[in-house]
N, C-alpha and C. Protein backbone atom coordinates (compact mmCIF):
# COMPACT_ATOMS: atom_id res chain seq x y z
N UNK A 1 14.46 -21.00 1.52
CA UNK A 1 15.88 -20.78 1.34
C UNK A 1 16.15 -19.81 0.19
N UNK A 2 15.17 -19.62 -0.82
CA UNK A 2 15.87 -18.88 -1.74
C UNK A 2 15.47 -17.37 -1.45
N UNK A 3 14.66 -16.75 -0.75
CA UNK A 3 14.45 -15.76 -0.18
C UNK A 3 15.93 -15.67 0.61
N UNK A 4 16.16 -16.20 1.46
CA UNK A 4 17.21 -15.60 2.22
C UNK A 4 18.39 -15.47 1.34
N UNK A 5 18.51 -16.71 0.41
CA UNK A 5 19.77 -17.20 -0.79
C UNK A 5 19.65 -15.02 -1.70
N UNK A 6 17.99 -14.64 -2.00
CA UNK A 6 18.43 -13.30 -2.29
C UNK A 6 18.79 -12.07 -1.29
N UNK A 7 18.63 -12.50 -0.04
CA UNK A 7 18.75 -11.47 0.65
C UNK A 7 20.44 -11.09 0.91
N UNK A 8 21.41 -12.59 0.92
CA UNK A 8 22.86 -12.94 0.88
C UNK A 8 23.02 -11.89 -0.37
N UNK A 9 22.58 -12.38 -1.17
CA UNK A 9 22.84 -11.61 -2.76
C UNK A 9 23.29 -10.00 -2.74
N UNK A 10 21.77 -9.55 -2.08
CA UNK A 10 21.79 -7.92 -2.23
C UNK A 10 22.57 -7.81 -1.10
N UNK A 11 23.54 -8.08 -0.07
CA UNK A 11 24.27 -8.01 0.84
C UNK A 11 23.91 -7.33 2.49
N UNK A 12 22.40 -8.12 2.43
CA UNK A 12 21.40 -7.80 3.37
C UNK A 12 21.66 -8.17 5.15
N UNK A 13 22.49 -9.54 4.70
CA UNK A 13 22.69 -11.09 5.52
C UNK A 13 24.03 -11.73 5.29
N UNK A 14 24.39 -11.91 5.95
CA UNK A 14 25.42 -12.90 5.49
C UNK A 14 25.64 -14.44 6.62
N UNK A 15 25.57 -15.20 5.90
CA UNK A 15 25.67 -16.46 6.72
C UNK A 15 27.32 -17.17 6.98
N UNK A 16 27.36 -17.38 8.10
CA UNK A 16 28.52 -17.72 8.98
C UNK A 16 28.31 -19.45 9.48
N UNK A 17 29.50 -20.17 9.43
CA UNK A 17 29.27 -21.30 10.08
C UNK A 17 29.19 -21.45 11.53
N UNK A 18 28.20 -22.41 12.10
CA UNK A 18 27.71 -22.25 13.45
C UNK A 18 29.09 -23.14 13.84
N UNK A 19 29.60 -22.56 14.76
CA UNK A 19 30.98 -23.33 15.87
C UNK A 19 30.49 -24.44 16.14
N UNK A 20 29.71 -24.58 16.61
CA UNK A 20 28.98 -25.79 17.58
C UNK A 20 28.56 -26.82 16.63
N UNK A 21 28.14 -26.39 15.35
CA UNK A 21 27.55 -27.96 14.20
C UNK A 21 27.61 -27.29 13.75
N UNK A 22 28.41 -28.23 12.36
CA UNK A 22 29.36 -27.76 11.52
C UNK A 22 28.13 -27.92 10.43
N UNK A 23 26.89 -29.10 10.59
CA UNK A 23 25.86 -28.58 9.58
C UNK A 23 25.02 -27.39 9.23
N UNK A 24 25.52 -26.92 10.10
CA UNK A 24 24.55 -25.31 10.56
C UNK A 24 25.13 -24.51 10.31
N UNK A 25 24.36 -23.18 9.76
CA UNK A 25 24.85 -21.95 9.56
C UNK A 25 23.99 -20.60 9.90
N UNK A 26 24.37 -19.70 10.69
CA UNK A 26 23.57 -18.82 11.03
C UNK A 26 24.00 -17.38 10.50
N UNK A 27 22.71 -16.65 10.30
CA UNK A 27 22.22 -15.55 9.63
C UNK A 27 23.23 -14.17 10.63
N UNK A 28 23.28 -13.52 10.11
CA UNK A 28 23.76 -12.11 10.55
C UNK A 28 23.31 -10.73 9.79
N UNK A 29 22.86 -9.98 10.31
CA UNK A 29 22.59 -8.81 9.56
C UNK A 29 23.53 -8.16 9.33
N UNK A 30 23.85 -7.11 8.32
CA UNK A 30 24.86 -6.80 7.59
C UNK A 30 24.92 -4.87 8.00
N UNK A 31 25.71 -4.47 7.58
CA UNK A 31 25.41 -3.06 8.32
C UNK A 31 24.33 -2.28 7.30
N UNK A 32 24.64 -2.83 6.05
CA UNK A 32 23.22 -2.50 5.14
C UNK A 32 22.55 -2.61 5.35
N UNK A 33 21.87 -3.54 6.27
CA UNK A 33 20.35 -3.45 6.76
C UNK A 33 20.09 -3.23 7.61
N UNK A 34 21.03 -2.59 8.53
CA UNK A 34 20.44 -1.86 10.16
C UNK A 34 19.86 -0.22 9.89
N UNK A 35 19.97 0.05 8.29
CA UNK A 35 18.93 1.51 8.64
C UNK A 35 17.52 1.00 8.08
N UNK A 36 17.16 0.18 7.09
CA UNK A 36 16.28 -0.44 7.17
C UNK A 36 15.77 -1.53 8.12
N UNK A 37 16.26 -1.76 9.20
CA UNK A 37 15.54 -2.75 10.62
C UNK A 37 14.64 -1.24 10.94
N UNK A 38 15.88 -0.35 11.21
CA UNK A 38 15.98 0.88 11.83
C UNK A 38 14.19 1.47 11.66
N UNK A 39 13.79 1.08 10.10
CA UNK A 39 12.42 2.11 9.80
C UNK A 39 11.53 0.88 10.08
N UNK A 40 12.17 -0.31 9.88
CA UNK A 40 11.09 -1.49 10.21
C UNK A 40 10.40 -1.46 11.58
N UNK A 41 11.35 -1.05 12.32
CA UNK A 41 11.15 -1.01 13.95
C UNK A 41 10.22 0.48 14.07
N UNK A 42 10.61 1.56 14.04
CA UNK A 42 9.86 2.85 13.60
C UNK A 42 8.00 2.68 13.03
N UNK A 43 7.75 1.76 12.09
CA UNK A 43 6.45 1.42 11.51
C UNK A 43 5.78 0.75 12.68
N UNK A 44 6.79 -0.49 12.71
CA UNK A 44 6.25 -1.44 14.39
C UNK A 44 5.40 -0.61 15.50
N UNK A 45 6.16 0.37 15.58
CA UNK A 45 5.95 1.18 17.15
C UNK A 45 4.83 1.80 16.30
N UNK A 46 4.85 2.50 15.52
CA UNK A 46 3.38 3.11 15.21
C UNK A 46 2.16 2.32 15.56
N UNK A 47 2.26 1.12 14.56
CA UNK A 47 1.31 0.47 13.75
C UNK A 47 0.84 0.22 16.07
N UNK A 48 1.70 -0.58 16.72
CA UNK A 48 1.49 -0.81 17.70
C UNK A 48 0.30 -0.16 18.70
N UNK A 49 1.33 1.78 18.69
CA UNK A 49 0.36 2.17 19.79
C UNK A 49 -1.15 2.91 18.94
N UNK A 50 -1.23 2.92 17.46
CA UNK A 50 -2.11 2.94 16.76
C UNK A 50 -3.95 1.65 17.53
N UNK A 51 -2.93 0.73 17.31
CA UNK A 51 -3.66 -0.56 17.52
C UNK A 51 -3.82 -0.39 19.41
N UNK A 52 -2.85 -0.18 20.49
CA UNK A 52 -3.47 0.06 21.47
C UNK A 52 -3.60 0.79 22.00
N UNK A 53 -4.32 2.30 21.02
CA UNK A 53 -4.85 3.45 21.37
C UNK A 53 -6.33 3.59 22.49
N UNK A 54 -6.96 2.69 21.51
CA UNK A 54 -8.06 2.32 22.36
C UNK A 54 -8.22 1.61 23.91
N UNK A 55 -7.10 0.99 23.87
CA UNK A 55 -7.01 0.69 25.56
C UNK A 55 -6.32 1.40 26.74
N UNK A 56 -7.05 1.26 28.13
CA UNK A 56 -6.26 1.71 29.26
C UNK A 56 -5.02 1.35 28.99
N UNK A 57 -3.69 2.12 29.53
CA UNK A 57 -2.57 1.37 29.58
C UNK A 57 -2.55 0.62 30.37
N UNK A 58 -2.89 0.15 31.70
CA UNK A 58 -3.09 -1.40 32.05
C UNK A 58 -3.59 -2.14 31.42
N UNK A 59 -4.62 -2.08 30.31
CA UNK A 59 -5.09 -2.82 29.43
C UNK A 59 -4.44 -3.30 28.42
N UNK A 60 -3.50 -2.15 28.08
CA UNK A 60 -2.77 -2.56 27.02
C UNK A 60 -1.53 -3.49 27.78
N UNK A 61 -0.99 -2.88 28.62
CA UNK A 61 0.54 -4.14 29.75
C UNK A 61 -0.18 -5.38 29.52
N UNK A 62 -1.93 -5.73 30.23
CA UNK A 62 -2.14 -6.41 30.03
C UNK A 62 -1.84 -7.52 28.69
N UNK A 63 -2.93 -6.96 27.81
CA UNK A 63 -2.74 -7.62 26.31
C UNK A 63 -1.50 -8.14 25.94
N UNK A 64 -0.40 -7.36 25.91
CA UNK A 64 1.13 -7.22 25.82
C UNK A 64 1.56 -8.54 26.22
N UNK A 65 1.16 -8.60 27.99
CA UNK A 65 1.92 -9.47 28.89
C UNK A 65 0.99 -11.01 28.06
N UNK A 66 -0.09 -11.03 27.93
CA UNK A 66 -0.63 -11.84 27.23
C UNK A 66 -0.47 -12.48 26.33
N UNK A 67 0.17 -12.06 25.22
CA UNK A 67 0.40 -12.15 23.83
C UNK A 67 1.81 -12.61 23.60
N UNK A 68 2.95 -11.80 24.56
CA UNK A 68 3.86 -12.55 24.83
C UNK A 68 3.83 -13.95 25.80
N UNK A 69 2.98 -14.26 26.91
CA UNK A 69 2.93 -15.94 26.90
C UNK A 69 2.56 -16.75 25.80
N UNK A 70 1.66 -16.37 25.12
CA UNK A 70 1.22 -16.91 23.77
C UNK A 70 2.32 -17.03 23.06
N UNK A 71 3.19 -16.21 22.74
CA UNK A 71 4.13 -16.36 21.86
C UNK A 71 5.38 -17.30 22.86
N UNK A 72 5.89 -17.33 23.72
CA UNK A 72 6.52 -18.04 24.27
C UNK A 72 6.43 -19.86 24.17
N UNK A 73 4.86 -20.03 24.72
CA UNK A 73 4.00 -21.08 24.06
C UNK A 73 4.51 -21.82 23.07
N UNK A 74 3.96 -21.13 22.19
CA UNK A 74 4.40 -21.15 20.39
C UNK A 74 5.35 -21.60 20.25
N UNK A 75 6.72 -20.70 20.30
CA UNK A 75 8.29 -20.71 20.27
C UNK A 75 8.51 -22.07 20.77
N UNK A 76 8.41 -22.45 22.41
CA UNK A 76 8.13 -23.91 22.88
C UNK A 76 7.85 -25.04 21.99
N UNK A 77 6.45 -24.68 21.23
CA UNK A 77 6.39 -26.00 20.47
C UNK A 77 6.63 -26.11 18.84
N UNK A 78 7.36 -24.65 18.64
CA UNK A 78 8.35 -24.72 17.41
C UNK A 78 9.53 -25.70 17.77
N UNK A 79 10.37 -24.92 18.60
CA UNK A 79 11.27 -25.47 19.02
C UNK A 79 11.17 -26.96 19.53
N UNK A 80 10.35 -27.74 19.93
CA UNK A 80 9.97 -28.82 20.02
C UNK A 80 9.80 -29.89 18.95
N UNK A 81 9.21 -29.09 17.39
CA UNK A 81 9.02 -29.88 16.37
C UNK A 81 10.56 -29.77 16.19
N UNK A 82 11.04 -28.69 15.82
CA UNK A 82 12.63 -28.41 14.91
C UNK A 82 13.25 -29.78 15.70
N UNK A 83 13.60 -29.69 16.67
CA UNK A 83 14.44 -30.81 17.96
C UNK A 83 13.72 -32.05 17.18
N UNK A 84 12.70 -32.38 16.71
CA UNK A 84 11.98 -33.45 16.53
C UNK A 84 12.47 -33.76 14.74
N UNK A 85 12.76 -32.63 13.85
CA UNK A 85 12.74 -32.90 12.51
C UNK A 85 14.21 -33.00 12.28
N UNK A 86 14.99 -32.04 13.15
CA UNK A 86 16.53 -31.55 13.18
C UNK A 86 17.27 -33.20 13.84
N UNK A 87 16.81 -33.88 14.68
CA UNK A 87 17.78 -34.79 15.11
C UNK A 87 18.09 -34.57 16.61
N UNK A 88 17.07 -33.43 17.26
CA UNK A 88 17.30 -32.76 18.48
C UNK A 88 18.61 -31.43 18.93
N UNK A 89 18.61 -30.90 19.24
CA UNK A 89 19.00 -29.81 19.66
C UNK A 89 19.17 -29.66 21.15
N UNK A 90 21.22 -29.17 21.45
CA UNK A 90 21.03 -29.08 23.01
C UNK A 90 20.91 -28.39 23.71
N UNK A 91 20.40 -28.16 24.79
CA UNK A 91 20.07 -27.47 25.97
C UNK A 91 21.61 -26.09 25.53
N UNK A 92 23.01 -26.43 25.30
CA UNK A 92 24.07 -24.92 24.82
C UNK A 92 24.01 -24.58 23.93
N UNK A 93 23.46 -25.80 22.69
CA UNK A 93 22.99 -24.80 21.70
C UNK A 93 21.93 -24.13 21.54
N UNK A 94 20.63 -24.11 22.36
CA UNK A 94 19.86 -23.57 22.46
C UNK A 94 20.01 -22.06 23.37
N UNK A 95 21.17 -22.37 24.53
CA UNK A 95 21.20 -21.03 24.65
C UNK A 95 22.38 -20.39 24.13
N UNK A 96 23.02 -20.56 23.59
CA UNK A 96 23.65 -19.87 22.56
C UNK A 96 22.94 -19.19 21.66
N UNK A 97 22.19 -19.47 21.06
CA UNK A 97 21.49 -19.12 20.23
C UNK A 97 20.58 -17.99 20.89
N UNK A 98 19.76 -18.33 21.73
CA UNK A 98 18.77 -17.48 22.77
C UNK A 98 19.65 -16.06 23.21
N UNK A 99 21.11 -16.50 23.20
CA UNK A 99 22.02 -14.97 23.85
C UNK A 99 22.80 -14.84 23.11
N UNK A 100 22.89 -14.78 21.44
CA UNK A 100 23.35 -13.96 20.35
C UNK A 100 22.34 -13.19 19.72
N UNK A 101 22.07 -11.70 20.32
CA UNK A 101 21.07 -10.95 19.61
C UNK A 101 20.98 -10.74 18.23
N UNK A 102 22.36 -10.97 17.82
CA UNK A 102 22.56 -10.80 16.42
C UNK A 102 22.26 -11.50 15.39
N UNK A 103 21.88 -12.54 16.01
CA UNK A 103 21.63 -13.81 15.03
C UNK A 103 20.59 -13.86 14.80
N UNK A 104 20.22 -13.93 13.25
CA UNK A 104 18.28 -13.90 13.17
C UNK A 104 18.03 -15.26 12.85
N UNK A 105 19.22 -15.89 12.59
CA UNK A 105 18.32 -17.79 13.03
C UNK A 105 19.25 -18.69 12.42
N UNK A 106 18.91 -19.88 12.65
CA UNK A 106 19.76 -20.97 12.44
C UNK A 106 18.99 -21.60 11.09
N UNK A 107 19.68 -21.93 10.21
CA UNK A 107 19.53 -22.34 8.68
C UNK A 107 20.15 -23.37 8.38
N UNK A 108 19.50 -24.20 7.15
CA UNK A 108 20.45 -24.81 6.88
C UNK A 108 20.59 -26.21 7.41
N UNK A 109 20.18 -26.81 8.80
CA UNK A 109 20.86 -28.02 9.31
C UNK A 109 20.68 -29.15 8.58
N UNK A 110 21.44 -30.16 8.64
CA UNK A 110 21.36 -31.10 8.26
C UNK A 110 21.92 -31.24 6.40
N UNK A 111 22.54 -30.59 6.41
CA UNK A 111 23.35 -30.05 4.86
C UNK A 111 24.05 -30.77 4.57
């Protein structure tokens, strides 16, 4: 929390109360930090086709398509503990959350 508590500070983020639970509050990026996402994303794509230079591009779709089930996985049994530590979480707030691109995450619950 206090990482994000400085990121509020330098006016990076700003946190909004979640409609849905009123213990919750979710993150928003600020227009100050969309030219820095901007170079974050820029490095990404390098560092990326750097790393799958060496493969066929079916090799690489492959890997890709791979790595994202893995991460899906994951997300699954994040989201599984949080529901488990949080008090559970519902099926609209979960997609609410899933279809606000803007939102880089839910903070905070149980406040």
């Amino acid at each position: 929390m206090r990482q994000i508590d400085r990121m509020q500070e330098a006016g990076w983020i700003e946190r909004r109360a979640d409609p849905a639970d009123r213990r919750a509050r979710r993150l928003f990026l600020t227009e100050k930090s969309r030219p820095v996402l901007g170079r974050i994303w820029d490095v990404a794509s390098a560092t990326q086709d750097q790393v799958l230079a060496g493969l066929a591009p079916d090799e690489a779709d492959q890997l890709i398509d791979l790595l994202r089930r893995v991460q899906t996985t994951l997300a699954d049994r994040m989201s599984g503990l949080a529901r488990t530590a949080l008090g559970g979480t519902s099926a609209a707030a979960r997609a609410r959350i899933a279809a606000a691109p803007e939102t880089v995450a839910v903070v905070e619950g149980g406040r």
